[in-house]
PDB file of N, CA and C in Angstrom:
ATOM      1  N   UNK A   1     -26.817  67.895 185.049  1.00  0.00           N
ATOM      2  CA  UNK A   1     -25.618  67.173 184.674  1.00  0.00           C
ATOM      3  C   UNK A   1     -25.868  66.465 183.347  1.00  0.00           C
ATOM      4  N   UNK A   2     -25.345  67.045 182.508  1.00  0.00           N
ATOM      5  CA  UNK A   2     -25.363  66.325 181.310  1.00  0.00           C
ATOM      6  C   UNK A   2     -24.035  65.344 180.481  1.00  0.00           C
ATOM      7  N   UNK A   3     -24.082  64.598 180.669  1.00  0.00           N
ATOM      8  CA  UNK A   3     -22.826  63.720 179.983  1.00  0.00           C
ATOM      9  C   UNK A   3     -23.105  63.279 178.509  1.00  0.00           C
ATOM     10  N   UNK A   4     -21.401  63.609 178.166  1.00  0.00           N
ATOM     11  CA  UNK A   4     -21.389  63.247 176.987  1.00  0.00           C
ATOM     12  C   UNK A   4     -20.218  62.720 176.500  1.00  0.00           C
ATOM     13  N   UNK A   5     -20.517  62.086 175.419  1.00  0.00           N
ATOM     14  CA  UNK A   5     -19.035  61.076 174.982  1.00  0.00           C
ATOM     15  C   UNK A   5     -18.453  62.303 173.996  1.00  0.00           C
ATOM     16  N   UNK A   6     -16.689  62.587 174.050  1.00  0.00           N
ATOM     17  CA  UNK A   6     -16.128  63.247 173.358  1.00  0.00           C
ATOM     18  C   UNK A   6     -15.300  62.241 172.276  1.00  0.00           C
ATOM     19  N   UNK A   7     -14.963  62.456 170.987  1.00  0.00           N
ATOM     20  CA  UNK A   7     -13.885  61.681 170.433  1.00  0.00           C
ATOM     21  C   UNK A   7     -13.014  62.901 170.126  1.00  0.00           C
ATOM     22  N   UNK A   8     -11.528  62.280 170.378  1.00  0.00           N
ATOM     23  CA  UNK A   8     -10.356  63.468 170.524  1.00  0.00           C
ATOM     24  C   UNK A   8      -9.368  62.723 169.731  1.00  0.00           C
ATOM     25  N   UNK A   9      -9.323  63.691 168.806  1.00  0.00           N
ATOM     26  CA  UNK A   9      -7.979  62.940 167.745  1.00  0.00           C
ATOM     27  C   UNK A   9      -6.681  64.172 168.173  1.00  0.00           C
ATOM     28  N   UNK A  10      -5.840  63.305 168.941  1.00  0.00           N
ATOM     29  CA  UNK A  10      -4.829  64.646 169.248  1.00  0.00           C
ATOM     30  C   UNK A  10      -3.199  64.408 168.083  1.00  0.00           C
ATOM     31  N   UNK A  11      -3.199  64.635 167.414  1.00  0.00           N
ATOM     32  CA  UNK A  11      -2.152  64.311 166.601  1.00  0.00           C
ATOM     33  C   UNK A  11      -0.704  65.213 167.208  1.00  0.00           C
ATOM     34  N   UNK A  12       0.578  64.719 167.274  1.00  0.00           N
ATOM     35  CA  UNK A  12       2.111  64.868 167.225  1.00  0.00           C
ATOM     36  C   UNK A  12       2.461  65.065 166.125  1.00  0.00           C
ATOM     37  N   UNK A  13       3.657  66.364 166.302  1.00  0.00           N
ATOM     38  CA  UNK A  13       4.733  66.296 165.474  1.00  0.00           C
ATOM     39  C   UNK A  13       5.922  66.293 166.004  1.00  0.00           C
ATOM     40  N   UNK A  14       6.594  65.717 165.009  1.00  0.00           N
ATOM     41  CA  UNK A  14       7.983  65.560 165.525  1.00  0.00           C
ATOM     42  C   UNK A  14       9.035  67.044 165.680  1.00  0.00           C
ATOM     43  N   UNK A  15       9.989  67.042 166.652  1.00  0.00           N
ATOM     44  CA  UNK A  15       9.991  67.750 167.294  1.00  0.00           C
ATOM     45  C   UNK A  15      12.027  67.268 167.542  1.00  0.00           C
ATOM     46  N   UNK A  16      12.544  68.500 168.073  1.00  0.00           N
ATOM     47  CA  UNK A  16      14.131  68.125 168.063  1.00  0.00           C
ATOM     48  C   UNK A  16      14.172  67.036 168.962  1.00  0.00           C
ATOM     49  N   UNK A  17      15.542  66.194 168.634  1.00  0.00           N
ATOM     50  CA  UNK A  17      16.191  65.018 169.441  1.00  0.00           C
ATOM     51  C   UNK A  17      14.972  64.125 169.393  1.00  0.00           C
ATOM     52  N   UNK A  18      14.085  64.032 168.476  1.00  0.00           N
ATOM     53  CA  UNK A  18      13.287  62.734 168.396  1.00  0.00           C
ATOM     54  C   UNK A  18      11.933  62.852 169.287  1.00  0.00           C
ATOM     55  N   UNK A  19      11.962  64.202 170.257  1.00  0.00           N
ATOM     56  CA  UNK A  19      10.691  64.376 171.012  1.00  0.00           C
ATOM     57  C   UNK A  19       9.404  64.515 170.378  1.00  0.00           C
ATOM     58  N   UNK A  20       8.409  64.343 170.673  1.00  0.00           N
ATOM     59  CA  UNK A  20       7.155  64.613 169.835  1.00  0.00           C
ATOM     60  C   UNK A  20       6.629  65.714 170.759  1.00  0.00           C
ATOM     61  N   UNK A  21       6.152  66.832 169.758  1.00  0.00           N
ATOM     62  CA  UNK A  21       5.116  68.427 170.316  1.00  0.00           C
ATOM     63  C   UNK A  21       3.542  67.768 169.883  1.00  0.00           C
ATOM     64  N   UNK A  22       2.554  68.136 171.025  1.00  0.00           N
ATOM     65  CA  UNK A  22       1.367  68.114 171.026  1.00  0.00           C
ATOM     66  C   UNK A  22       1.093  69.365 169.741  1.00  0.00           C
ATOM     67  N   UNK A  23      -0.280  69.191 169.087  1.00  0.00           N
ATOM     68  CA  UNK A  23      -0.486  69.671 168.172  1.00  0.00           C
ATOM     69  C   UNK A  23      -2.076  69.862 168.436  1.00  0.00           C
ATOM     70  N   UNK A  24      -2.660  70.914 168.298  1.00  0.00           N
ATOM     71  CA  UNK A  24      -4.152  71.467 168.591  1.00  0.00           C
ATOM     72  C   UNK A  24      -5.170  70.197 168.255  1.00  0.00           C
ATOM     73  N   UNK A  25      -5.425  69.746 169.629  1.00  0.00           N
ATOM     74  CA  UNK A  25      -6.687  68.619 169.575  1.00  0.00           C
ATOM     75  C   UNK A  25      -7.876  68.482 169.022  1.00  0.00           C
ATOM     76  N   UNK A  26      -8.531  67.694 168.296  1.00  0.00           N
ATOM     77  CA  UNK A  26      -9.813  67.895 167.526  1.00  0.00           C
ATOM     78  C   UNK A  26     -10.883  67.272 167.836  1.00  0.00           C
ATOM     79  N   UNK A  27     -11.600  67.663 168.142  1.00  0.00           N
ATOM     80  CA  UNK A  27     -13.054  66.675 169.047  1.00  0.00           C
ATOM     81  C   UNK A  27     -14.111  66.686 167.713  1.00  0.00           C
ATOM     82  N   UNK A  28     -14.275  65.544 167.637  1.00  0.00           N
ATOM     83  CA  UNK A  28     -15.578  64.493 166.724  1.00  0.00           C
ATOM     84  C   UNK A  28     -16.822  64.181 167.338  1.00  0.00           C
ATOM     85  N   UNK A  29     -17.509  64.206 166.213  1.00  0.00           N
ATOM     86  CA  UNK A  29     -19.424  63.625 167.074  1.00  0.00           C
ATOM     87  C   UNK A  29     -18.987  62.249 167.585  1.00  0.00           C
ATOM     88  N   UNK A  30     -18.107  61.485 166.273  1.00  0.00           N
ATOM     89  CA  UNK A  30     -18.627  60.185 166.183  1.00  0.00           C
ATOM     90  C   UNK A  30     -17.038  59.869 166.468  1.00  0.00           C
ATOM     91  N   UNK A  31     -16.883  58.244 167.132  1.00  0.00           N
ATOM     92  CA  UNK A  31     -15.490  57.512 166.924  1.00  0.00           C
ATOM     93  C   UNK A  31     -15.251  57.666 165.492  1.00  0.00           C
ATOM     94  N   UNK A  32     -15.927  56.602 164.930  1.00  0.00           N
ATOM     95  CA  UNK A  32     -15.507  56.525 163.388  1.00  0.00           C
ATOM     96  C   UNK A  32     -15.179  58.253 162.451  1.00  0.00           C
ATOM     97  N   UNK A  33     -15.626  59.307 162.922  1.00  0.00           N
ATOM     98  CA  UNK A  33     -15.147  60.528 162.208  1.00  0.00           C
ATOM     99  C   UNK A  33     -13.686  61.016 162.547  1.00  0.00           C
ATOM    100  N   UNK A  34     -13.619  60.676 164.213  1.00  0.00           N
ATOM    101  CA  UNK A  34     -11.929  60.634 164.607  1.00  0.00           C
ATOM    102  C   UNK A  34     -10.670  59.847 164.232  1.00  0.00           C
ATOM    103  N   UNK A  35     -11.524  58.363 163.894  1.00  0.00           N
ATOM    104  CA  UNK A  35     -10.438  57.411 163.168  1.00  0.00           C
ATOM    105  C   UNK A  35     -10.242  57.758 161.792  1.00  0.00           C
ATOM    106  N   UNK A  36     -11.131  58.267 161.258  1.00  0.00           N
ATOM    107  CA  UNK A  36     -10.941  58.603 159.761  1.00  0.00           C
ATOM    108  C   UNK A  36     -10.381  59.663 159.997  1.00  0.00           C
ATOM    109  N   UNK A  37     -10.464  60.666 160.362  1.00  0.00           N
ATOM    110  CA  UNK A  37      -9.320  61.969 160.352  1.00  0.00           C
ATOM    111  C   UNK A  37      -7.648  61.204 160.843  1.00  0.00           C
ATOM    112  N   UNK A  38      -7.508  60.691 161.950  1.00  0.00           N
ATOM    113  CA  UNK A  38      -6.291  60.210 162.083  1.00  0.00           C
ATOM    114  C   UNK A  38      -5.645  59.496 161.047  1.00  0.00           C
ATOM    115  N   UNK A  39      -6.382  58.742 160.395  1.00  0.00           N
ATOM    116  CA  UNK A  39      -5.786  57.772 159.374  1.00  0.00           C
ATOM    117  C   UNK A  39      -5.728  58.889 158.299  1.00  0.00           C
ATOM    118  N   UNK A  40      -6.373  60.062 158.044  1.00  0.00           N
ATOM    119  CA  UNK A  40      -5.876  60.632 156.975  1.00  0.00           C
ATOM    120  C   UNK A  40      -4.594  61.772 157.313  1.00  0.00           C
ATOM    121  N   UNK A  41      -4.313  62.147 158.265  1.00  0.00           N
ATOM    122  CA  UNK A  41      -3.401  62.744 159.091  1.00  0.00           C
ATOM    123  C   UNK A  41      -2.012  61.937 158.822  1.00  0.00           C
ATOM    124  N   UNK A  42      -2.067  60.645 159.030  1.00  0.00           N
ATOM    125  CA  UNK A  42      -1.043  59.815 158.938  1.00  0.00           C
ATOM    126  C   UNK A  42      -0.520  59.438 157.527  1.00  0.00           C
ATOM    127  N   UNK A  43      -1.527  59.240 156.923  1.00  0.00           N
ATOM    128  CA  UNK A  43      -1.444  59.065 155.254  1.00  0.00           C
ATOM    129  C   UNK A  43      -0.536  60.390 154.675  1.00  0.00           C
ATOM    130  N   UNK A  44      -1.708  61.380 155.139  1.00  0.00           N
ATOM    131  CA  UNK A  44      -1.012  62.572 154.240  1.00  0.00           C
ATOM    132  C   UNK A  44       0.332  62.862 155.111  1.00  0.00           C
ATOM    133  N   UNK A  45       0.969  62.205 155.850  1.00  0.00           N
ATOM    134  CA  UNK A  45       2.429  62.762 156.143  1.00  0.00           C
ATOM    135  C   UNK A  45       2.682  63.672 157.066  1.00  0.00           C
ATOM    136  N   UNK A  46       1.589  64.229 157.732  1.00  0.00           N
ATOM    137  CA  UNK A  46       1.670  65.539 157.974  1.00  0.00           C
ATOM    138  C   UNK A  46       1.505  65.844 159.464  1.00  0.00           C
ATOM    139  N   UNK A  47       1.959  64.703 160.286  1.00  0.00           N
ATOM    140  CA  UNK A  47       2.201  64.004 161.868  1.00  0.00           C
ATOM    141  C   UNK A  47       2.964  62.848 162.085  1.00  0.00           C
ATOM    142  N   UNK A  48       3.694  63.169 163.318  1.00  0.00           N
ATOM    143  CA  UNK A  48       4.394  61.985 163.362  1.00  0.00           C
ATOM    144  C   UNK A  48       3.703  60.867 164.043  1.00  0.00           C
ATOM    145  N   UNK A  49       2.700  60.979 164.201  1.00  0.00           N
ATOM    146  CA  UNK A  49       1.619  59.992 165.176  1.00  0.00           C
ATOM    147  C   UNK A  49       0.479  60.654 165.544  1.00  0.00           C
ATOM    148  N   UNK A  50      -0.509  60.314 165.723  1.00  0.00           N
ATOM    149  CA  UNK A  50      -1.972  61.049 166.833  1.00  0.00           C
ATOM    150  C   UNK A  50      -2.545  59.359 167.268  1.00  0.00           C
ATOM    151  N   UNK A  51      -2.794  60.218 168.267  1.00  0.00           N
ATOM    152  CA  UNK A  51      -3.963  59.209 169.448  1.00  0.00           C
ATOM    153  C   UNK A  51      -5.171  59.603 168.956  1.00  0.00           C
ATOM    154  N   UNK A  52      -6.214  58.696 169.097  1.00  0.00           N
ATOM    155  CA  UNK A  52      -7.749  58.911 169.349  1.00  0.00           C
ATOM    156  C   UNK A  52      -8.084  58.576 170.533  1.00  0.00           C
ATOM    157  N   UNK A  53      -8.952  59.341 171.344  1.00  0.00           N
ATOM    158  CA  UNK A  53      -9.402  58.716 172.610  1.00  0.00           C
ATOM    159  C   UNK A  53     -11.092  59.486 172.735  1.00  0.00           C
ATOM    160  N   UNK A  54     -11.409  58.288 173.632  1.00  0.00           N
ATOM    161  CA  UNK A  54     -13.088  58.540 173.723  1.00  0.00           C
ATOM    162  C   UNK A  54     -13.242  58.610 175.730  1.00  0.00           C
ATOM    163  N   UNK A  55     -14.119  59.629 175.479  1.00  0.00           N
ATOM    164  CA  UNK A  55     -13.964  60.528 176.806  1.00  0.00           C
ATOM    165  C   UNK A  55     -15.116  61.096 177.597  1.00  0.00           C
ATOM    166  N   UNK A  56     -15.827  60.079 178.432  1.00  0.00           N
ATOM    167  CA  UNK A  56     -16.846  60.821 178.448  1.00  0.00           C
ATOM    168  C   UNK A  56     -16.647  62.118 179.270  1.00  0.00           C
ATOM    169  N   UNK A  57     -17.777  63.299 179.339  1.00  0.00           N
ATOM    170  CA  UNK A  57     -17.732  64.746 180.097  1.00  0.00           C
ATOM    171  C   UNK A  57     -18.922  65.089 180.686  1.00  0.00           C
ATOM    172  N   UNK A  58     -18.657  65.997 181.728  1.00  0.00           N
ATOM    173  CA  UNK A  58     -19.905  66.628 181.709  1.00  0.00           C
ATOM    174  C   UNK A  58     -18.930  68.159 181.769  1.00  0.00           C
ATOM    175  N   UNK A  59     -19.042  68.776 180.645  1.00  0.00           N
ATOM    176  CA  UNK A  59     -18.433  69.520 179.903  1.00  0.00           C
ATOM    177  C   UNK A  59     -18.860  71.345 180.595  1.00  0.00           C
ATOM    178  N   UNK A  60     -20.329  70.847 181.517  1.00  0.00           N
ATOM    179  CA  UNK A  60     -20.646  72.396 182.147  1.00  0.00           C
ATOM    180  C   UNK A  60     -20.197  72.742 183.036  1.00  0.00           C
ATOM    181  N   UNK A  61     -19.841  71.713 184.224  1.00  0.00           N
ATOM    182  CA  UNK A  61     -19.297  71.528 185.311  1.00  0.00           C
ATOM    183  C   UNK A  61     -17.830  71.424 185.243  1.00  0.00           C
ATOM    184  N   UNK A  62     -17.598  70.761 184.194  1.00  0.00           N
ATOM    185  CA  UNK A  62     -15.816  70.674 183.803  1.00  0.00           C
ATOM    186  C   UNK A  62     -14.937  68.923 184.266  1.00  0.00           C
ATOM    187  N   UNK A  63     -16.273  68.287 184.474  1.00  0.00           N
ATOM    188  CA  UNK A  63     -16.256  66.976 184.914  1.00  0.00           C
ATOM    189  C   UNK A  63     -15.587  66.403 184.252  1.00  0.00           C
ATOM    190  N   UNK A  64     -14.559  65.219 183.831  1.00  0.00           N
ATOM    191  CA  UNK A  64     -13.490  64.847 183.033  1.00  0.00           C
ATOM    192  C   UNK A  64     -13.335  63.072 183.508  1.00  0.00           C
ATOM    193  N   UNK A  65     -13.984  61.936 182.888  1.00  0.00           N
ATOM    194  CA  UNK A  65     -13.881  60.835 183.229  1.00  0.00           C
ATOM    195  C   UNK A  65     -12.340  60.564 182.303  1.00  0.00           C
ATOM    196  N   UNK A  66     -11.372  59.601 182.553  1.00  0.00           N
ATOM    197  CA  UNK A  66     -10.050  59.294 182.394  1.00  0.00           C
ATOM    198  C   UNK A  66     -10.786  58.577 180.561  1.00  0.00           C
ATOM    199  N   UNK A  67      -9.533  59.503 180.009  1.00  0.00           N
ATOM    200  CA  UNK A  67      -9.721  58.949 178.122  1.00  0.00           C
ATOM    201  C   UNK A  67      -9.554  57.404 178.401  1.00  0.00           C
ATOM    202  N   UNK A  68      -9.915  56.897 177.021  1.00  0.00           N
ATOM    203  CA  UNK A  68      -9.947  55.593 176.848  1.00  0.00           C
ATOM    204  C   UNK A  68      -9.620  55.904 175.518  1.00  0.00           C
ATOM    205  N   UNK A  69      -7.924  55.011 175.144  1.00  0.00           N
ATOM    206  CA  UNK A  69      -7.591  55.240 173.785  1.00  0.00           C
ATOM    207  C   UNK A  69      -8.328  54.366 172.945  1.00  0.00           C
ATOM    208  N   UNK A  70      -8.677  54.558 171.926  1.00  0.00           N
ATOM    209  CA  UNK A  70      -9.290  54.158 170.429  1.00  0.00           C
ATOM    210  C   UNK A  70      -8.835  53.222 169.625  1.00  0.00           C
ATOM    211  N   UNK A  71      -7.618  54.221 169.027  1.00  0.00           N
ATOM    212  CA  UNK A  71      -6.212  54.531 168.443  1.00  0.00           C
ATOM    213  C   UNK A  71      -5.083  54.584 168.431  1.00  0.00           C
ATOM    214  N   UNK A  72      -3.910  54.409 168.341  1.00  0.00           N
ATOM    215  CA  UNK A  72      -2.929  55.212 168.418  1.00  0.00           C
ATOM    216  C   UNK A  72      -2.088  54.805 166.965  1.00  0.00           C
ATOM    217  N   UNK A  73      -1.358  55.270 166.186  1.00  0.00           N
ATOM    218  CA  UNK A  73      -0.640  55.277 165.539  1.00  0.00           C
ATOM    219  C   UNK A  73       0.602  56.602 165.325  1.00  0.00           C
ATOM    220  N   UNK A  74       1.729  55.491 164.355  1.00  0.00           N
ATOM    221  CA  UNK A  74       2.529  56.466 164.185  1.00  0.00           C
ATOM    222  C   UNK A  74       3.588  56.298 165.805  1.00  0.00           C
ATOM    223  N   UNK A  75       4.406  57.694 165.477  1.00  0.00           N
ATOM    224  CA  UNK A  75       5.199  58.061 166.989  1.00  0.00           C
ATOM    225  C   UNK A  75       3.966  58.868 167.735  1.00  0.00           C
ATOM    226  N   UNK A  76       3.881  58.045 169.328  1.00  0.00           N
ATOM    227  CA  UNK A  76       3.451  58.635 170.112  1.00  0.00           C
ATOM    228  C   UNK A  76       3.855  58.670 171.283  1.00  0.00           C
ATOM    229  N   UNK A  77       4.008  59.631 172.249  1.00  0.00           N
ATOM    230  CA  UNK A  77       4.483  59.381 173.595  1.00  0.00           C
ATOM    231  C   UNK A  77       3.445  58.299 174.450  1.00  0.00           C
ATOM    232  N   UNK A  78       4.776  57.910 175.274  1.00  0.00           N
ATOM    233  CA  UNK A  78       4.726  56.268 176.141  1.00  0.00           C
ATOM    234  C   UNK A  78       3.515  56.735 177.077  1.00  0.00           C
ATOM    235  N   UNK A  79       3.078  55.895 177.184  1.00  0.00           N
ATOM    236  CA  UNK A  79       2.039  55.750 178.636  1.00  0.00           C
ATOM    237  C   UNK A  79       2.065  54.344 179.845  1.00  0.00           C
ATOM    238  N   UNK A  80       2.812  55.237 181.089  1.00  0.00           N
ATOM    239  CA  UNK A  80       3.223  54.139 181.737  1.00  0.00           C
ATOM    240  C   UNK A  80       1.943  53.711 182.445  1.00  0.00           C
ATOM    241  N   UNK A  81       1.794  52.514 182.502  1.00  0.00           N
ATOM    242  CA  UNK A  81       0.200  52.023 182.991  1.00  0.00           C
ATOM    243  C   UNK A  81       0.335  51.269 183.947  1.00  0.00           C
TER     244      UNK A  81
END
């Protein structure tokens, strides 16, 4: 069992009637390489929002501990908590 921390910058685009479409997720070594991609994602215009979230795994087994957001900016869909 090997665990490991994932960073996941999942960026949105906007999408008809104001909905936001998921957009191909990007996994980072580091937090700080995921916040810097999001913030340049957002800068350059080119999303209507992305989350960062840090996640640990055990990625052989398919083990999946619950994300822990980072991040979020921009439009992103609600999370009822």
């Amino acid at each position: 069992m090997a665990l490991e921390t994932l960073f996941i910058c999942q960026p949105y685009a906007a999408a008809k009637r104001g909905a936001l479409k998921p957009q191909p997720p990007v996994s980072y070594k580091t937090e700080d390489q995921a916040v810097r991609r999001a913030q340049r994602m957002m800068d350059g215009g080119r999303v209507a929002g992305v989350d960062v979230v840090r996640q640990t795994a055990d990625t052989e087994a398919g083990d999946y501990d619950e994300p822990i957001f980072v991040m979020r900016l921009g439009d992103v869909p609600r999370i009822d908590i």
